[in-house]
PDB file of N, CA and C in Angstrom:
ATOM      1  N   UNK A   1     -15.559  42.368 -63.989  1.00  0.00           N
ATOM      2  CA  UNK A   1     -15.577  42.328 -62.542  1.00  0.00           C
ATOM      3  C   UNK A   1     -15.134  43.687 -62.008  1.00  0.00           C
ATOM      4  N   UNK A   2     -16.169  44.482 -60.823  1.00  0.00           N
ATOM      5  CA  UNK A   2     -15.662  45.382 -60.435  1.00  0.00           C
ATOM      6  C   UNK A   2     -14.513  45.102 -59.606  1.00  0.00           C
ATOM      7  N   UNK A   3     -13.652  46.629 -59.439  1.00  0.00           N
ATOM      8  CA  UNK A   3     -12.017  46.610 -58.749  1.00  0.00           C
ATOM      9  C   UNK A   3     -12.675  46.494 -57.138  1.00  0.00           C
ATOM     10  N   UNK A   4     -13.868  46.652 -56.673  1.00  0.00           N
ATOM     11  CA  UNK A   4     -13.700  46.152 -55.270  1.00  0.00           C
ATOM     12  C   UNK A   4     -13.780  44.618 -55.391  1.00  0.00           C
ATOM     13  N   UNK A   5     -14.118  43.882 -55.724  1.00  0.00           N
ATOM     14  CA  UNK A   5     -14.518  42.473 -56.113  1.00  0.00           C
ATOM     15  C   UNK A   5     -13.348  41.465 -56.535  1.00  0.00           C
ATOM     16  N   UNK A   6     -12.380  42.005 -56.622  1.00  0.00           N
ATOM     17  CA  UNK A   6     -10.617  41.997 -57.542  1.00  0.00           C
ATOM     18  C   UNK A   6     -10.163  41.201 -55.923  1.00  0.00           C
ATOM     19  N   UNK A   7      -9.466  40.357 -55.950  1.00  0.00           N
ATOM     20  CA  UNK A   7      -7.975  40.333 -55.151  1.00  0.00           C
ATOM     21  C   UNK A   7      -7.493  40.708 -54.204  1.00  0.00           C
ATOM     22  N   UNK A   8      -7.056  41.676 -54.881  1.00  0.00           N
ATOM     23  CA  UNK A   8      -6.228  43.107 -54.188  1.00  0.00           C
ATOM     24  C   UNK A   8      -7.108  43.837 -53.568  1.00  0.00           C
ATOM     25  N   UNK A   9      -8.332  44.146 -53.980  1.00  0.00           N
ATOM     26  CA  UNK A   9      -9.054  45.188 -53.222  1.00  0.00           C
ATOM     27  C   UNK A   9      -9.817  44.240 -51.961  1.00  0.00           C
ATOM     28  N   UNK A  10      -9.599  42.956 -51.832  1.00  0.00           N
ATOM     29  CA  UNK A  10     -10.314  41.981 -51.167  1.00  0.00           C
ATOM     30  C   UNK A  10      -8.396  42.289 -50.001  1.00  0.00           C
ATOM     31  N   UNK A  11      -7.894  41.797 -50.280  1.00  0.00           N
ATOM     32  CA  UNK A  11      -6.766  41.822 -49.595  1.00  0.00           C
ATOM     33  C   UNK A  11      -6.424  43.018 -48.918  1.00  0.00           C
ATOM     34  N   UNK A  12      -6.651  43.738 -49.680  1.00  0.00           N
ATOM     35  CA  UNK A  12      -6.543  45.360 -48.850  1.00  0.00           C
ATOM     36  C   UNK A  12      -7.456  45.559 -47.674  1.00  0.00           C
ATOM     37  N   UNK A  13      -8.588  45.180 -47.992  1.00  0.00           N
ATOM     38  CA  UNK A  13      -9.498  44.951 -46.824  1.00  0.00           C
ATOM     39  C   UNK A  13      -8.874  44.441 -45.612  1.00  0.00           C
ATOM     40  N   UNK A  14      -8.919  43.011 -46.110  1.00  0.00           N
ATOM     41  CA  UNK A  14      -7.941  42.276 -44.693  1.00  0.00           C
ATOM     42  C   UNK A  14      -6.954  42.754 -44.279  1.00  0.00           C
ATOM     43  N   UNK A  15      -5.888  43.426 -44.841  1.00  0.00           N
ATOM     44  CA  UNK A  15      -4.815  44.094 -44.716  1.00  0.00           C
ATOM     45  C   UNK A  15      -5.568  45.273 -43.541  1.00  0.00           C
ATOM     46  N   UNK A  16      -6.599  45.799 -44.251  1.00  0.00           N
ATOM     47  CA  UNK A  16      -7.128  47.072 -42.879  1.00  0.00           C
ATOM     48  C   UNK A  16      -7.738  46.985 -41.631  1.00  0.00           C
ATOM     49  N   UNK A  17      -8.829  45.502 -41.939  1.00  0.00           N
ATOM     50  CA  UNK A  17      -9.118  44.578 -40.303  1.00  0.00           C
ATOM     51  C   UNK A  17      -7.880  44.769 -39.773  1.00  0.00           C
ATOM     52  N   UNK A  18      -6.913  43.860 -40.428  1.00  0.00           N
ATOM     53  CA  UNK A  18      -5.410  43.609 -39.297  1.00  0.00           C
ATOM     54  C   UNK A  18      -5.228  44.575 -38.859  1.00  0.00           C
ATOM     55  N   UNK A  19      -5.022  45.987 -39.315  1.00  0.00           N
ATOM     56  CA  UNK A  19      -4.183  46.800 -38.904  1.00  0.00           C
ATOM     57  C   UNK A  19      -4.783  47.669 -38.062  1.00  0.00           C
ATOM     58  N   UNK A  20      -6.112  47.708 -37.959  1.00  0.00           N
ATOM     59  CA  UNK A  20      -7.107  48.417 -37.422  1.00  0.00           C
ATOM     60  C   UNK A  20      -7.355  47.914 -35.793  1.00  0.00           C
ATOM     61  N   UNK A  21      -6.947  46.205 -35.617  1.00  0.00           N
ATOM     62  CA  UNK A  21      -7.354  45.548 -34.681  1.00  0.00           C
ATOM     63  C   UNK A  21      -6.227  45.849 -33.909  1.00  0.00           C
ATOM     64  N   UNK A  22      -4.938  46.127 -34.720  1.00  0.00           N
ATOM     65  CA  UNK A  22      -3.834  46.771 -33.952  1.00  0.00           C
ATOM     66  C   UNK A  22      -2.424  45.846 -33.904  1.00  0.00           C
ATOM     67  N   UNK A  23      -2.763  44.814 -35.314  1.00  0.00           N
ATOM     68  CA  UNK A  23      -1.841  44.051 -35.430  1.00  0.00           C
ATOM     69  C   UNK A  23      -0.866  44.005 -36.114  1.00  0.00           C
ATOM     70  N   UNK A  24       0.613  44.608 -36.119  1.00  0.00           N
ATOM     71  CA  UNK A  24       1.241  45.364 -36.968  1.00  0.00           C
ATOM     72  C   UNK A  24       1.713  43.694 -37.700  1.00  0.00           C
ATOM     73  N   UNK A  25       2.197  42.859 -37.319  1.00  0.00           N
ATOM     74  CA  UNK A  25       2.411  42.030 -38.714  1.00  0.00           C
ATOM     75  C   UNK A  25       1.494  40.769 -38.521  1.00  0.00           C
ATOM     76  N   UNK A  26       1.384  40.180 -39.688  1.00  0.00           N
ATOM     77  CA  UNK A  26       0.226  39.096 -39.955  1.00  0.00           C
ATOM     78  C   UNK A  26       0.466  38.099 -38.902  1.00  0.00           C
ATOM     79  N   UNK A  27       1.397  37.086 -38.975  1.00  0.00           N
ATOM     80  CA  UNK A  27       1.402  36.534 -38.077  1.00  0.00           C
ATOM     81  C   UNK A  27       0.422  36.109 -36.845  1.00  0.00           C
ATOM     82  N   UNK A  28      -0.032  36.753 -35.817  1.00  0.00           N
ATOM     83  CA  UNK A  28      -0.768  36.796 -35.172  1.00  0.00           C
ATOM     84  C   UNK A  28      -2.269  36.140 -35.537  1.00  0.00           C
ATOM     85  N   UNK A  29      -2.810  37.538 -36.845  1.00  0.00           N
ATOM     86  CA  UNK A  29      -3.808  37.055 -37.343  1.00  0.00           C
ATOM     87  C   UNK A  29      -4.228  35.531 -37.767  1.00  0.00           C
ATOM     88  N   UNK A  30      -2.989  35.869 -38.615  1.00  0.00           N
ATOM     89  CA  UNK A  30      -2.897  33.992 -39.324  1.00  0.00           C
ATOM     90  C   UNK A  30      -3.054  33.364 -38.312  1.00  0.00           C
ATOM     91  N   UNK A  31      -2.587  33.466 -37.634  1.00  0.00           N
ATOM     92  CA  UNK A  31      -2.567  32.077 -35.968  1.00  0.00           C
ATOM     93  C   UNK A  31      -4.483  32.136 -35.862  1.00  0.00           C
ATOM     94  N   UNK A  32      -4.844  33.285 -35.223  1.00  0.00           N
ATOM     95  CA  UNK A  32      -6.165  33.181 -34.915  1.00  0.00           C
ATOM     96  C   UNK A  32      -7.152  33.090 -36.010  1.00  0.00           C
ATOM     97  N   UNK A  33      -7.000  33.064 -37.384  1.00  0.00           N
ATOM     98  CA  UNK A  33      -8.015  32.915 -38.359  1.00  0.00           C
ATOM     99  C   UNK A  33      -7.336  31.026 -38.299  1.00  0.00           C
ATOM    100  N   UNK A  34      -6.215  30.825 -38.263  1.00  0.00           N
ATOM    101  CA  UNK A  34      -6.203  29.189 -38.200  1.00  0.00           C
ATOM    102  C   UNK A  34      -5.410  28.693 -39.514  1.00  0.00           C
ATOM    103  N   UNK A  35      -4.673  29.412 -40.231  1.00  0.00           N
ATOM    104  CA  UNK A  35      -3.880  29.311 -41.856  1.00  0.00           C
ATOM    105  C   UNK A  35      -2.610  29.836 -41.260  1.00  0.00           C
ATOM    106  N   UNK A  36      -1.290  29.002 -41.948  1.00  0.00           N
ATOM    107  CA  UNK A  36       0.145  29.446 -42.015  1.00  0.00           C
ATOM    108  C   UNK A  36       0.160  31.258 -42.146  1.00  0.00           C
ATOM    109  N   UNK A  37       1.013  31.624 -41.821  1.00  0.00           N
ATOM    110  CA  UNK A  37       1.735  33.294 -42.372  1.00  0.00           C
ATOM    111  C   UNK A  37       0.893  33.456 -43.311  1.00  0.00           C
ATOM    112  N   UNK A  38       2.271  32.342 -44.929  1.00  0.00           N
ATOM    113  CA  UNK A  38       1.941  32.513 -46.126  1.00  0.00           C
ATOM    114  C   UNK A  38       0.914  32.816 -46.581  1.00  0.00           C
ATOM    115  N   UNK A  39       0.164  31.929 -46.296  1.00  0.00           N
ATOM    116  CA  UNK A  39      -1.191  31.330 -46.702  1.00  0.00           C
ATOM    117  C   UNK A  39      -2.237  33.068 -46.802  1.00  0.00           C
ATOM    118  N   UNK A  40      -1.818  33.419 -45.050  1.00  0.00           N
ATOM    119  CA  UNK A  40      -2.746  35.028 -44.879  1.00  0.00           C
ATOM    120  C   UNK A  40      -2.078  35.584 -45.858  1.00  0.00           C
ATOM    121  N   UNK A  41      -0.828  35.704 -46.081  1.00  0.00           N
ATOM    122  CA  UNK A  41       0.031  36.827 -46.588  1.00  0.00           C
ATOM    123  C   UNK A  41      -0.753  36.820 -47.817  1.00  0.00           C
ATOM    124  N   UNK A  42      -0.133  35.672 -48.511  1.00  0.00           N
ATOM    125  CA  UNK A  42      -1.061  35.487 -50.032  1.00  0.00           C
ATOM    126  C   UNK A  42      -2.503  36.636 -50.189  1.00  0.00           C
ATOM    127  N   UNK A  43      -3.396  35.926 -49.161  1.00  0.00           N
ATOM    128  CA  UNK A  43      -4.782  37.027 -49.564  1.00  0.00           C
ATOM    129  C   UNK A  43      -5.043  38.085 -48.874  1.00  0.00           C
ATOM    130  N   UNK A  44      -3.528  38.603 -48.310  1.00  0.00           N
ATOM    131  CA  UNK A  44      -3.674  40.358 -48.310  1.00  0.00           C
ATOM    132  C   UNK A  44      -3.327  40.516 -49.933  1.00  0.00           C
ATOM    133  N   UNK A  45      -2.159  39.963 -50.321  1.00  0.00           N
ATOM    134  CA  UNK A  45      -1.691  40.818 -50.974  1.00  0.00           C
ATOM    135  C   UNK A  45      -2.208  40.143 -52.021  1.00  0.00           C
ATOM    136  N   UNK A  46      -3.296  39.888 -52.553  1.00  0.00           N
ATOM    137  CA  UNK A  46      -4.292  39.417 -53.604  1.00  0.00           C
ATOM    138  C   UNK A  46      -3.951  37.963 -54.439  1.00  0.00           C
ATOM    139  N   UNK A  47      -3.382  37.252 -53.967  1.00  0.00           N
ATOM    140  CA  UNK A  47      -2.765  36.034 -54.315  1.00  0.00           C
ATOM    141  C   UNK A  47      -3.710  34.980 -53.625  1.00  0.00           C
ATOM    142  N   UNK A  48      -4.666  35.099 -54.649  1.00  0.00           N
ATOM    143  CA  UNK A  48      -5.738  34.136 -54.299  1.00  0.00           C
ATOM    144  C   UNK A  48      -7.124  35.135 -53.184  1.00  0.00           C
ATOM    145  N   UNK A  49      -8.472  34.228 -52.971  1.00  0.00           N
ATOM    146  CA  UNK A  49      -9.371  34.962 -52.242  1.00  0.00           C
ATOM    147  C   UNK A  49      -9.450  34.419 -51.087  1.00  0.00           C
ATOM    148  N   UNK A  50      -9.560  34.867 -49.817  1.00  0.00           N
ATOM    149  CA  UNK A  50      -9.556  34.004 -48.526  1.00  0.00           C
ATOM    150  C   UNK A  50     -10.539  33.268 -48.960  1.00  0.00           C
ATOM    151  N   UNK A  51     -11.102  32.399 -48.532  1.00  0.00           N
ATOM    152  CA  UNK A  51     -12.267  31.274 -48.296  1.00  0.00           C
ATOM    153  C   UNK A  51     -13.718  31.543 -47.303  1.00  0.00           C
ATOM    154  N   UNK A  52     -14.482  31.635 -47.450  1.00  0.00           N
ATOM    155  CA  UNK A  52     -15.808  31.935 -46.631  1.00  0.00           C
ATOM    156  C   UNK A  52     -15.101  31.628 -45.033  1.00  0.00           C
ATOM    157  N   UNK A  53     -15.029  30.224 -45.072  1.00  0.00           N
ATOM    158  CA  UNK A  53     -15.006  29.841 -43.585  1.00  0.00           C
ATOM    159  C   UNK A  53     -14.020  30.505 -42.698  1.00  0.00           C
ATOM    160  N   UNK A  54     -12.495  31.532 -43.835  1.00  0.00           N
ATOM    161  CA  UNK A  54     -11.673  31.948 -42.864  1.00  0.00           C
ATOM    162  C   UNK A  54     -12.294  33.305 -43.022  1.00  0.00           C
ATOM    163  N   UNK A  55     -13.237  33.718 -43.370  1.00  0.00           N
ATOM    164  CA  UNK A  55     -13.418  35.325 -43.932  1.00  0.00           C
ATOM    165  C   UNK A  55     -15.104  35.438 -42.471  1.00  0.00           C
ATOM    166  N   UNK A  56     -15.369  34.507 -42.367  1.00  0.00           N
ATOM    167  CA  UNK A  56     -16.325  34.337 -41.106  1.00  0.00           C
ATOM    168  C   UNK A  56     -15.536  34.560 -39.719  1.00  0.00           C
ATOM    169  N   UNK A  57     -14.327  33.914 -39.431  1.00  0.00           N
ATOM    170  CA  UNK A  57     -13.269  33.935 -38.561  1.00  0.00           C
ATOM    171  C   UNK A  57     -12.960  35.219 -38.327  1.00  0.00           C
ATOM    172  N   UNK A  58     -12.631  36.224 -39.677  1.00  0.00           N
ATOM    173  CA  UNK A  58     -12.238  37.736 -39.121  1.00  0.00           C
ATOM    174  C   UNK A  58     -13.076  38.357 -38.814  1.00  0.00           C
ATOM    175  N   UNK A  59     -15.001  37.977 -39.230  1.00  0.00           N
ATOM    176  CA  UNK A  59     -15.517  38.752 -39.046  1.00  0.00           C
ATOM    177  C   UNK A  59     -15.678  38.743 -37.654  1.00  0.00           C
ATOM    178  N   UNK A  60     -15.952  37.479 -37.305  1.00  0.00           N
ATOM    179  CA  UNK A  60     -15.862  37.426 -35.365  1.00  0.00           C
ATOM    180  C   UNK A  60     -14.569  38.119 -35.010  1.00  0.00           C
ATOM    181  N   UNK A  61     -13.748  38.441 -35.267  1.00  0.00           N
ATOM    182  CA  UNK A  61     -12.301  38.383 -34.976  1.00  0.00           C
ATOM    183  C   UNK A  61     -12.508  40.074 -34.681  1.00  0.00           C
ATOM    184  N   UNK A  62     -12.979  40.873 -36.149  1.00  0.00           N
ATOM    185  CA  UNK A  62     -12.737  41.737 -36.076  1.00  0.00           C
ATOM    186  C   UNK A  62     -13.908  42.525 -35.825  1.00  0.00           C
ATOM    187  N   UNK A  63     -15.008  42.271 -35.952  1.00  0.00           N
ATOM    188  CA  UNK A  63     -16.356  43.468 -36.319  1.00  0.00           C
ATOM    189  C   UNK A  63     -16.712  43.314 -37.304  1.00  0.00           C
ATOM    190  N   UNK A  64     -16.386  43.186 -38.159  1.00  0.00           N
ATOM    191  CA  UNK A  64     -16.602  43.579 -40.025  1.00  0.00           C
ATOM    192  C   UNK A  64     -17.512  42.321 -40.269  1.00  0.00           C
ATOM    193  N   UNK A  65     -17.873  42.644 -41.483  1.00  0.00           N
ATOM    194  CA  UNK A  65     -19.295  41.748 -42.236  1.00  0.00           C
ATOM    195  C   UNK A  65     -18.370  41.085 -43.380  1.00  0.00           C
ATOM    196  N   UNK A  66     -18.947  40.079 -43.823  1.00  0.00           N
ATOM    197  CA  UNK A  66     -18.980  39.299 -45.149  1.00  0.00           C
ATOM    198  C   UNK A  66     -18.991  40.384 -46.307  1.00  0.00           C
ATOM    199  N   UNK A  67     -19.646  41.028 -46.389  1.00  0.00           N
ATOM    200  CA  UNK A  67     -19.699  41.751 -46.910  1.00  0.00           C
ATOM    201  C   UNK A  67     -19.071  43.085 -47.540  1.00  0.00           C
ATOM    202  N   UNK A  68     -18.777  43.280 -46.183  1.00  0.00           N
ATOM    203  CA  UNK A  68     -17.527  44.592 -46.675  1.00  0.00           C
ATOM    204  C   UNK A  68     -15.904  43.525 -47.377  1.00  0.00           C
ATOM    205  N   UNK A  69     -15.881  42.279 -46.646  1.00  0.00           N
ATOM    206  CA  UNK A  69     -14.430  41.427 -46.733  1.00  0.00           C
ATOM    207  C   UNK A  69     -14.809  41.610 -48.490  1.00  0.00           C
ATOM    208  N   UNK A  70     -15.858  41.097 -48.595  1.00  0.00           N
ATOM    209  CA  UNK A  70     -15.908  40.573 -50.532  1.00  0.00           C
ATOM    210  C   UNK A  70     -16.119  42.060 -51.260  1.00  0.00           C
ATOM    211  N   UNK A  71     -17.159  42.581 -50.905  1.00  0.00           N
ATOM    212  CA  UNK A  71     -17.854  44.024 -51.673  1.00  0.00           C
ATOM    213  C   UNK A  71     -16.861  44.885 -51.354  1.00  0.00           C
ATOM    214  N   UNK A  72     -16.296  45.431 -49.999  1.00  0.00           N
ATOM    215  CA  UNK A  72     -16.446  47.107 -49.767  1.00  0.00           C
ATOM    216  C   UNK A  72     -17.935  47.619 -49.319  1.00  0.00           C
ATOM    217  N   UNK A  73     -18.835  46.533 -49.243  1.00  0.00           N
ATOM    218  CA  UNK A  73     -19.825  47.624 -48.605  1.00  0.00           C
ATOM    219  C   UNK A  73     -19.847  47.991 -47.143  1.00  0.00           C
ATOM    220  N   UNK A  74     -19.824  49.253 -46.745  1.00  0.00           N
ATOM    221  CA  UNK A  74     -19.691  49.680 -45.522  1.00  0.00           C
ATOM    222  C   UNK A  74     -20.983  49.854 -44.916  1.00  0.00           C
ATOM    223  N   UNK A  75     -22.089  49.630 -45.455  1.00  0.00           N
ATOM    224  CA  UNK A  75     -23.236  50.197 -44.739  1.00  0.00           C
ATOM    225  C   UNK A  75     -23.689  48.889 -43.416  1.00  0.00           C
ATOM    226  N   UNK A  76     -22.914  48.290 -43.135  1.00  0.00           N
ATOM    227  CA  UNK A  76     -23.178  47.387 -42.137  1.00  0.00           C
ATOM    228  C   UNK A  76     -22.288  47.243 -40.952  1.00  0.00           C
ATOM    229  N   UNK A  77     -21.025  48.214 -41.179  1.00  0.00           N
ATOM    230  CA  UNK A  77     -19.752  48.289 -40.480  1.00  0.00           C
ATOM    231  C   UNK A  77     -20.565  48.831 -38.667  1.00  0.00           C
ATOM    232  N   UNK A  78     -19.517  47.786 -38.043  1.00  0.00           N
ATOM    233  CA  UNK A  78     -19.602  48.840 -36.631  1.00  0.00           C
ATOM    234  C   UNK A  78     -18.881  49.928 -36.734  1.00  0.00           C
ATOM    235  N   UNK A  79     -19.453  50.974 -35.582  1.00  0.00           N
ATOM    236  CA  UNK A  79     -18.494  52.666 -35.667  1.00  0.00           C
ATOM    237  C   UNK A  79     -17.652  52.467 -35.810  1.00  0.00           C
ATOM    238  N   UNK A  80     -16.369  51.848 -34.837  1.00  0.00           N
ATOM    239  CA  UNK A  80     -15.191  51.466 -34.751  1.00  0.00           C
ATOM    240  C   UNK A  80     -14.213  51.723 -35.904  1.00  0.00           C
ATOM    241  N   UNK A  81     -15.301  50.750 -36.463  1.00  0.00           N
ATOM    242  CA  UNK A  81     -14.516  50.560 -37.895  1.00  0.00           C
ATOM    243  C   UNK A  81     -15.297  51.170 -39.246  1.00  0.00           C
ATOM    244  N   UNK A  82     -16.298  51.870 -39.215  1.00  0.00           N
ATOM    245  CA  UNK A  82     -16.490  52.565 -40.258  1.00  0.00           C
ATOM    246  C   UNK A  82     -15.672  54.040 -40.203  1.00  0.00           C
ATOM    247  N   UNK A  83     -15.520  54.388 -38.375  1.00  0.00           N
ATOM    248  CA  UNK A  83     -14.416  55.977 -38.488  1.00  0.00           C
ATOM    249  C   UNK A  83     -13.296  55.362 -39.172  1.00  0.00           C
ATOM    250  N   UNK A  84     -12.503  54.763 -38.615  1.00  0.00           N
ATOM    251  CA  UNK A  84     -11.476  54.010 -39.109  1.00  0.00           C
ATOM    252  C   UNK A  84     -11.528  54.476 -40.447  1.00  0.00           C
ATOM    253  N   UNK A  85     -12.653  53.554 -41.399  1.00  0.00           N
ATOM    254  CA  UNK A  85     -12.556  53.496 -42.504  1.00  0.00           C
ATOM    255  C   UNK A  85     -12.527  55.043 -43.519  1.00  0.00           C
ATOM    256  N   UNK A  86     -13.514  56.133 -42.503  1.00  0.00           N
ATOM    257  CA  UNK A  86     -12.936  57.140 -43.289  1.00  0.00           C
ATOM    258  C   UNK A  86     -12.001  58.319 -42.943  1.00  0.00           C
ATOM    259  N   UNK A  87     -11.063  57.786 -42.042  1.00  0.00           N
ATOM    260  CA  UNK A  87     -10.084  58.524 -41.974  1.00  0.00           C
ATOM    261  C   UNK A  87      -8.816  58.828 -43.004  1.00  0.00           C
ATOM    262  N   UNK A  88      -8.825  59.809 -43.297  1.00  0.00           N
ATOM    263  CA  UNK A  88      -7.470  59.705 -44.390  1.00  0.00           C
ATOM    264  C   UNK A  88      -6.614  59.182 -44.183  1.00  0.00           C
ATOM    265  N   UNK A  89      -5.596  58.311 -45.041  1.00  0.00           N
ATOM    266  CA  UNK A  89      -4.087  57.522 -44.828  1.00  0.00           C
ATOM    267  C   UNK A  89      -3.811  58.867 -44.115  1.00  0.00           C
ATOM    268  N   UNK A  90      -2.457  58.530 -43.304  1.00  0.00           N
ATOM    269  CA  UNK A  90      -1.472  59.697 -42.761  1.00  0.00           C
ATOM    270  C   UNK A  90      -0.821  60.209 -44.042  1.00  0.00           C
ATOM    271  N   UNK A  91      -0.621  61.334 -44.117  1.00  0.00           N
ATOM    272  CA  UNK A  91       0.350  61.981 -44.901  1.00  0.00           C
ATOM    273  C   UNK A  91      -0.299  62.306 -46.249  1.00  0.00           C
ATOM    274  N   UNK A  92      -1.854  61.569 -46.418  1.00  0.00           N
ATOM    275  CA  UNK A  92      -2.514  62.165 -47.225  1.00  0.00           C
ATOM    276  C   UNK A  92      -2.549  63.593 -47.669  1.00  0.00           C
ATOM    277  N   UNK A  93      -2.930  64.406 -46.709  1.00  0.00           N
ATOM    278  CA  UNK A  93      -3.023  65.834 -46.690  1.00  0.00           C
ATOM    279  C   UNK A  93      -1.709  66.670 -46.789  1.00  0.00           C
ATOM    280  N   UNK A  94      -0.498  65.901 -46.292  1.00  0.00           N
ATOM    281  CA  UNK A  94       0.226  66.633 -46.100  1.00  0.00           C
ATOM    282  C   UNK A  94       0.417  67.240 -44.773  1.00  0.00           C
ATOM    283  N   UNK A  95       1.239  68.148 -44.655  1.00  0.00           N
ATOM    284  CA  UNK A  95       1.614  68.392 -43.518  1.00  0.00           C
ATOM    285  C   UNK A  95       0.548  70.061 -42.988  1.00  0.00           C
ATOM    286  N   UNK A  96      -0.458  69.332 -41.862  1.00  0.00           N
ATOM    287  CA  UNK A  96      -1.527  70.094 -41.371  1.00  0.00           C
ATOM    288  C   UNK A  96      -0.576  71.751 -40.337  1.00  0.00           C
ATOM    289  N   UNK A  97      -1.221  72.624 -40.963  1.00  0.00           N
ATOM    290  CA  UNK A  97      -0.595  73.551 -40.047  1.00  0.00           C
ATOM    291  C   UNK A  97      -1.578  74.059 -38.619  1.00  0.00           C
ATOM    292  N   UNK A  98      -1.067  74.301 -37.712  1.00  0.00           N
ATOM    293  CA  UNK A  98      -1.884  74.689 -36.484  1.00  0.00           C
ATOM    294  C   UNK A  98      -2.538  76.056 -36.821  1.00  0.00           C
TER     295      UNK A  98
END
């Protein structure tokens, strides 16, 4: 099984909807996908795979496809969230000089 297809790389995803939509802790999400905290917490952090019917929920929720939630494929992303997607973490680079 490829590492986008894994868990974790499925959870990381959701982990980047959330954070992208501007929701600093789960909570929230969980409420509007319709599952306890735990339950979200679990399939950020790869403890188990969300379920189709809640992985349909973020996509309304958030923009994102079926697709990118399971694959990583981006070729279907709205702008929004494909800049998003290739922006470097902060602190990647290091510290940018003027």
């Amino acid at each position: 099984m490829s590492s986008e297809y894994s868990p974790a790389a499925i959870g990381a995803r959701l982990r980047f909807l959330r954070e992208t939509k501007g929701f600093k802790h789960q909570t929230l999400m969980a409420k509007l996908v319709g599952v306890s905290q735990s339950r979200y917490s679990n399939w950020e952090n790869g403890i188990g795979v969300i379920p189709v019917e809640f992985a349909i929920k973020m996509c309304g929720l958030t923009g994102a496809t079926l697709d990118f939630i399971y694959t990583g494929n981006r070729s279907s992303l709205p702008m929004h969230l494909l800049s998003a997607v290739n922006e470097p973490p902060v602190g990647l680079l290091g510290k940018v000089e003027d």
